[in-house]
N, C-alpha and C. Protein backbone atom coordinates (compact mmCIF):
# COMPACT_ATOMS: atom_id res chain seq x y z
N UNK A 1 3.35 -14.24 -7.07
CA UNK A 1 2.01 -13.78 -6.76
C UNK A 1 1.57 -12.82 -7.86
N UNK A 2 0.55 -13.03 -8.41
CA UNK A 2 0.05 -12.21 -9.19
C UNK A 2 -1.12 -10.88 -8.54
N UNK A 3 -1.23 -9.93 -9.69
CA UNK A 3 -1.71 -8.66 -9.34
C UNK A 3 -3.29 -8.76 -8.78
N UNK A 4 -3.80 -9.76 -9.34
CA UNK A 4 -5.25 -10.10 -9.42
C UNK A 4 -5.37 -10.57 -7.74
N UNK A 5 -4.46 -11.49 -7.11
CA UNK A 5 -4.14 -12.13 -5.96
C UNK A 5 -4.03 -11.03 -4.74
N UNK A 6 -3.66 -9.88 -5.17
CA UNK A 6 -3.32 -8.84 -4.15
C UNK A 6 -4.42 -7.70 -3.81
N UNK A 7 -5.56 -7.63 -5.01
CA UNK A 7 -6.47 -6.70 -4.93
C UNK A 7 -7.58 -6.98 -4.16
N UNK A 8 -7.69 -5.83 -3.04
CA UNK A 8 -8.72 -6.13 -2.49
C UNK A 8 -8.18 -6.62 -1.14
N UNK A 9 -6.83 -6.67 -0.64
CA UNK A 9 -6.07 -6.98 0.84
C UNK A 9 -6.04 -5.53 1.35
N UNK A 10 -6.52 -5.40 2.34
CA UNK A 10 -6.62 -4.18 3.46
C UNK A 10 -4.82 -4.07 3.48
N UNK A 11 -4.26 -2.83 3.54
CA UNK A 11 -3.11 -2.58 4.06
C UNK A 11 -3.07 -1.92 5.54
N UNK A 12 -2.53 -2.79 6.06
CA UNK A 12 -2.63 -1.83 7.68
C UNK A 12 -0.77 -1.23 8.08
N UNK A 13 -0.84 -0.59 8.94
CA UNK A 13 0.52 -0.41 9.46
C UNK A 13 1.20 -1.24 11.34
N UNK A 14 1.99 -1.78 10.98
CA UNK A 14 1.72 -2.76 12.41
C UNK A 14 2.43 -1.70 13.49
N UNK A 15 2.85 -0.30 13.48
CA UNK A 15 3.63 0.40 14.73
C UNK A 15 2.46 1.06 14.86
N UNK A 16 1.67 1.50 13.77
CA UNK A 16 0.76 2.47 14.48
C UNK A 16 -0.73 1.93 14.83
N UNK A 17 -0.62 0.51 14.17
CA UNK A 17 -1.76 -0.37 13.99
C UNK A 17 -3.48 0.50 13.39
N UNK A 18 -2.70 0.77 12.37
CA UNK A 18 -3.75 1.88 11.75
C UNK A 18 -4.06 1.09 10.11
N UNK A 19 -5.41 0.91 9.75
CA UNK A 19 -5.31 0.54 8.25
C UNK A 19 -5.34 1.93 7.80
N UNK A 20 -4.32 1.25 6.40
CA UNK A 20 -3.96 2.87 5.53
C UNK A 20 -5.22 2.67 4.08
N UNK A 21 -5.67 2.23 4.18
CA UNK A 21 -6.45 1.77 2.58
C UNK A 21 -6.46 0.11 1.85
N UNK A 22 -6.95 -0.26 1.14
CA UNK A 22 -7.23 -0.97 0.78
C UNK A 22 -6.69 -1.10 -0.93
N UNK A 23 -5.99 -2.38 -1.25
CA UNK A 23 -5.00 -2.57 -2.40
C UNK A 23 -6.33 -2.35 -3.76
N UNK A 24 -6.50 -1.61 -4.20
CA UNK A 24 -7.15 -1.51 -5.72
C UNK A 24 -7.32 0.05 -5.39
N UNK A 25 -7.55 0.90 -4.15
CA UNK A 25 -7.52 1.63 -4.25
C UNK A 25 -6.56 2.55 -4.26
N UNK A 26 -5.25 1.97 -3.83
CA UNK A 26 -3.83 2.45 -4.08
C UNK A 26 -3.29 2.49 -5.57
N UNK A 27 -1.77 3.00 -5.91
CA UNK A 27 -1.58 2.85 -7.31
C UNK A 27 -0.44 1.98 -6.84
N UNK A 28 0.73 1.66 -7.76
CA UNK A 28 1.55 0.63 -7.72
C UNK A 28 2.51 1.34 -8.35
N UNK A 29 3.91 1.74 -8.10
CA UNK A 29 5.42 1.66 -8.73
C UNK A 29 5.61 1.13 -8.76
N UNK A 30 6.17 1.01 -10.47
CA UNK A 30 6.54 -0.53 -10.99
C UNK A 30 7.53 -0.07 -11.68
N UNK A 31 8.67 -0.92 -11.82
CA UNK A 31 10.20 -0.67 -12.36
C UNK A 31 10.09 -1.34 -14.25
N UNK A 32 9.71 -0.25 -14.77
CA UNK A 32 9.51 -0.38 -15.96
C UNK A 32 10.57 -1.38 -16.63
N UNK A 33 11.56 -1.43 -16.30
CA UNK A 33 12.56 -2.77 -16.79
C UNK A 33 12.18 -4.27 -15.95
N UNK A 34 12.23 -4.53 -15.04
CA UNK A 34 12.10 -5.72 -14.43
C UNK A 34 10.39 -5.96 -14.46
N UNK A 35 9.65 -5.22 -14.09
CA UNK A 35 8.10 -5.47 -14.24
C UNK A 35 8.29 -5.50 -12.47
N UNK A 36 8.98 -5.30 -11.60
CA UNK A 36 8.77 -5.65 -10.39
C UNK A 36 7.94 -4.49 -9.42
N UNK A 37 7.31 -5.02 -8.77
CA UNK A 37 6.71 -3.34 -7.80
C UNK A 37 7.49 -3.62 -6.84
N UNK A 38 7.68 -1.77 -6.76
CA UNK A 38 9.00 -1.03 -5.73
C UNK A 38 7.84 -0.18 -5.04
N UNK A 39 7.10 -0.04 -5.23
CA UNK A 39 6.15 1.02 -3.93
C UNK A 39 4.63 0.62 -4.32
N UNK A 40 4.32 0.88 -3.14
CA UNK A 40 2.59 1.14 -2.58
C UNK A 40 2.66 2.43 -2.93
N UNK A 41 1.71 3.11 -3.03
CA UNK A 41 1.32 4.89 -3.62
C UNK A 41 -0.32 5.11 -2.80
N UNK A 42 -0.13 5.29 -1.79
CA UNK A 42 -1.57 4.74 -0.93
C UNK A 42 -1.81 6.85 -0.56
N UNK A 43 -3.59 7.00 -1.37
CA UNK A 43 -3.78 8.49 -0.99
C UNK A 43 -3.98 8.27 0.05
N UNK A 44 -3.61 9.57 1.12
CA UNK A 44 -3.88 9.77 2.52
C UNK A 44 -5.43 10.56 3.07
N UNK A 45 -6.16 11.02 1.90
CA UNK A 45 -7.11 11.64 2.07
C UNK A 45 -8.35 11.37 1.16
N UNK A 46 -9.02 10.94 1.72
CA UNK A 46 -10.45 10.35 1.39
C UNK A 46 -11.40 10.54 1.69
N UNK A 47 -12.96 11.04 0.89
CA UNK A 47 -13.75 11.56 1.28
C UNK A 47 -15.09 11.09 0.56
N UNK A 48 -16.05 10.30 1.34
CA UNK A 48 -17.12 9.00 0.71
C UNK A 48 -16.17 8.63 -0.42
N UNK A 49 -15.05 8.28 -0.54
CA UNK A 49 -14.83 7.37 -1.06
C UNK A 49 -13.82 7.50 -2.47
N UNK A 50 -13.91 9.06 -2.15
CA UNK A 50 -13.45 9.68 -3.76
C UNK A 50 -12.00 10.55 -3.30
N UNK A 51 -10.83 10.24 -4.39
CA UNK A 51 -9.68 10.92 -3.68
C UNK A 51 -10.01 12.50 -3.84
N UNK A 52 -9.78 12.99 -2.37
CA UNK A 52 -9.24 14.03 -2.55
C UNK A 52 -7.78 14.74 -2.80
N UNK A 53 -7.35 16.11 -3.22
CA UNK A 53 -5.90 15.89 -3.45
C UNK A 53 -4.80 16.36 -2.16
N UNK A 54 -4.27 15.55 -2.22
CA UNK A 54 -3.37 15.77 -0.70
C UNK A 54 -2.13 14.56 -0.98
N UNK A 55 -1.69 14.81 0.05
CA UNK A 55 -0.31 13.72 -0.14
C UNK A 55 -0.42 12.24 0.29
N UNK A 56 0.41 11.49 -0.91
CA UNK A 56 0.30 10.11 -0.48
C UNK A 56 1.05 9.71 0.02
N UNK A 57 0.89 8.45 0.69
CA UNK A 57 2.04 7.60 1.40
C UNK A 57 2.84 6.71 0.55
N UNK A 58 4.13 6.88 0.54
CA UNK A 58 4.70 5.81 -0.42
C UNK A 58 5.54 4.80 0.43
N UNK A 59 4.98 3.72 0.49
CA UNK A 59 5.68 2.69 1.06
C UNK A 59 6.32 1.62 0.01
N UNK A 60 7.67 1.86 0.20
CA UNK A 60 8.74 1.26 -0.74
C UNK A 60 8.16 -0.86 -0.28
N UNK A 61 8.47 -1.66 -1.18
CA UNK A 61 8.16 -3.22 -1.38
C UNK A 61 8.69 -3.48 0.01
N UNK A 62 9.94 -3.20 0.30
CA UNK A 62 10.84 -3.90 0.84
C UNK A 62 10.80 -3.44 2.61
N UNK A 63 9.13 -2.58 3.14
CA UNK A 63 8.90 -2.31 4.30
C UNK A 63 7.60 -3.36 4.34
N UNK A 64 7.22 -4.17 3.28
CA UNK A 64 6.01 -5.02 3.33
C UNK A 64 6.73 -6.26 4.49
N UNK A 65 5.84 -6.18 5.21
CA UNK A 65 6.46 -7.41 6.02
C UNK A 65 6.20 -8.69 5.96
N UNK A 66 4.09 -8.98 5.48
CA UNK A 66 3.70 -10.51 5.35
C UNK A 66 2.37 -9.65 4.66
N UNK A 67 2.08 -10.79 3.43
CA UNK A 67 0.79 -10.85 2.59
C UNK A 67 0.34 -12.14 3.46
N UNK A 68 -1.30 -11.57 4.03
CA UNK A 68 -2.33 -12.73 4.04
C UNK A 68 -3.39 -12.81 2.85
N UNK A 69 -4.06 -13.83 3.50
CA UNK A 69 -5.36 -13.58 2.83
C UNK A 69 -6.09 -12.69 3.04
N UNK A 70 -6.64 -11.98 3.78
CA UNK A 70 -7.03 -10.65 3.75
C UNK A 70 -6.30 -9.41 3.75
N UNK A 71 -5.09 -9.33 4.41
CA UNK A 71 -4.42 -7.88 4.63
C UNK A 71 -2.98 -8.02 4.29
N UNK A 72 -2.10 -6.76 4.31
CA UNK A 72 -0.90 -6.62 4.05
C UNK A 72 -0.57 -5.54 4.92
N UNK A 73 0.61 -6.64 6.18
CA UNK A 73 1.49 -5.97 6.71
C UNK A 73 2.66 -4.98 6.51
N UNK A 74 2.61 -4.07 7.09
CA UNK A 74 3.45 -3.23 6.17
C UNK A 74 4.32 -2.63 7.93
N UNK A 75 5.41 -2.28 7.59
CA UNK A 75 6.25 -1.81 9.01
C UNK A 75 7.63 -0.86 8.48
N UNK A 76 6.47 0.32 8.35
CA UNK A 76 7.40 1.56 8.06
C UNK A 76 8.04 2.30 9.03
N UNK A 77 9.58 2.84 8.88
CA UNK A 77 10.38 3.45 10.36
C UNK A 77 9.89 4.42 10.40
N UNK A 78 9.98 4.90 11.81
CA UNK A 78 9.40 6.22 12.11
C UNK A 78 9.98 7.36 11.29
N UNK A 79 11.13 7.56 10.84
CA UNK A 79 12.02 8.31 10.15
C UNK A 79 12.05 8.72 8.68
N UNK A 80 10.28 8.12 7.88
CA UNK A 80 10.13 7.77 6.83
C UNK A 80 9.33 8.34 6.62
């Protein structure tokens, strides 16, 4: 799947059934050797639209549960 393919999928969370943001407006960890993304970098605080500074959510690849066509499941432990 390419990067172009993913921008613009709503990310929601399926325990708390909350959308966290939307993929272009997040950043991406990417493993400078493999080219692979290891995290979502999603800001938690938003205001009309513009980040404010506060803490983000980092949801590691491997809590993504299913890419649709519109959204990306994501199912982070409570402990995280």
């Amino acid at each position: 799947m390419r990067l172009s393919e993913l921008s613009g999928k709503e990310i929601v969370d399926v325990k708390r059934a909350e959308r966290l943001g939307v993929l272009g407006q997040t950043d991406l960890e990417i493993n400078e050797t493999t080219g692979q993304i290891q995290a979502l970098l999603i800001p938690s605080i938003k205001w009309f639209g513009f980040r404010k500074e506060g803490k983000e959510i980092k949801v590691p690849w491997n809590h993504i549960k299913k890419i649709g066509p519109e959204m990306i499941i994501i199912d982070v432990p409570e402990e995280e």
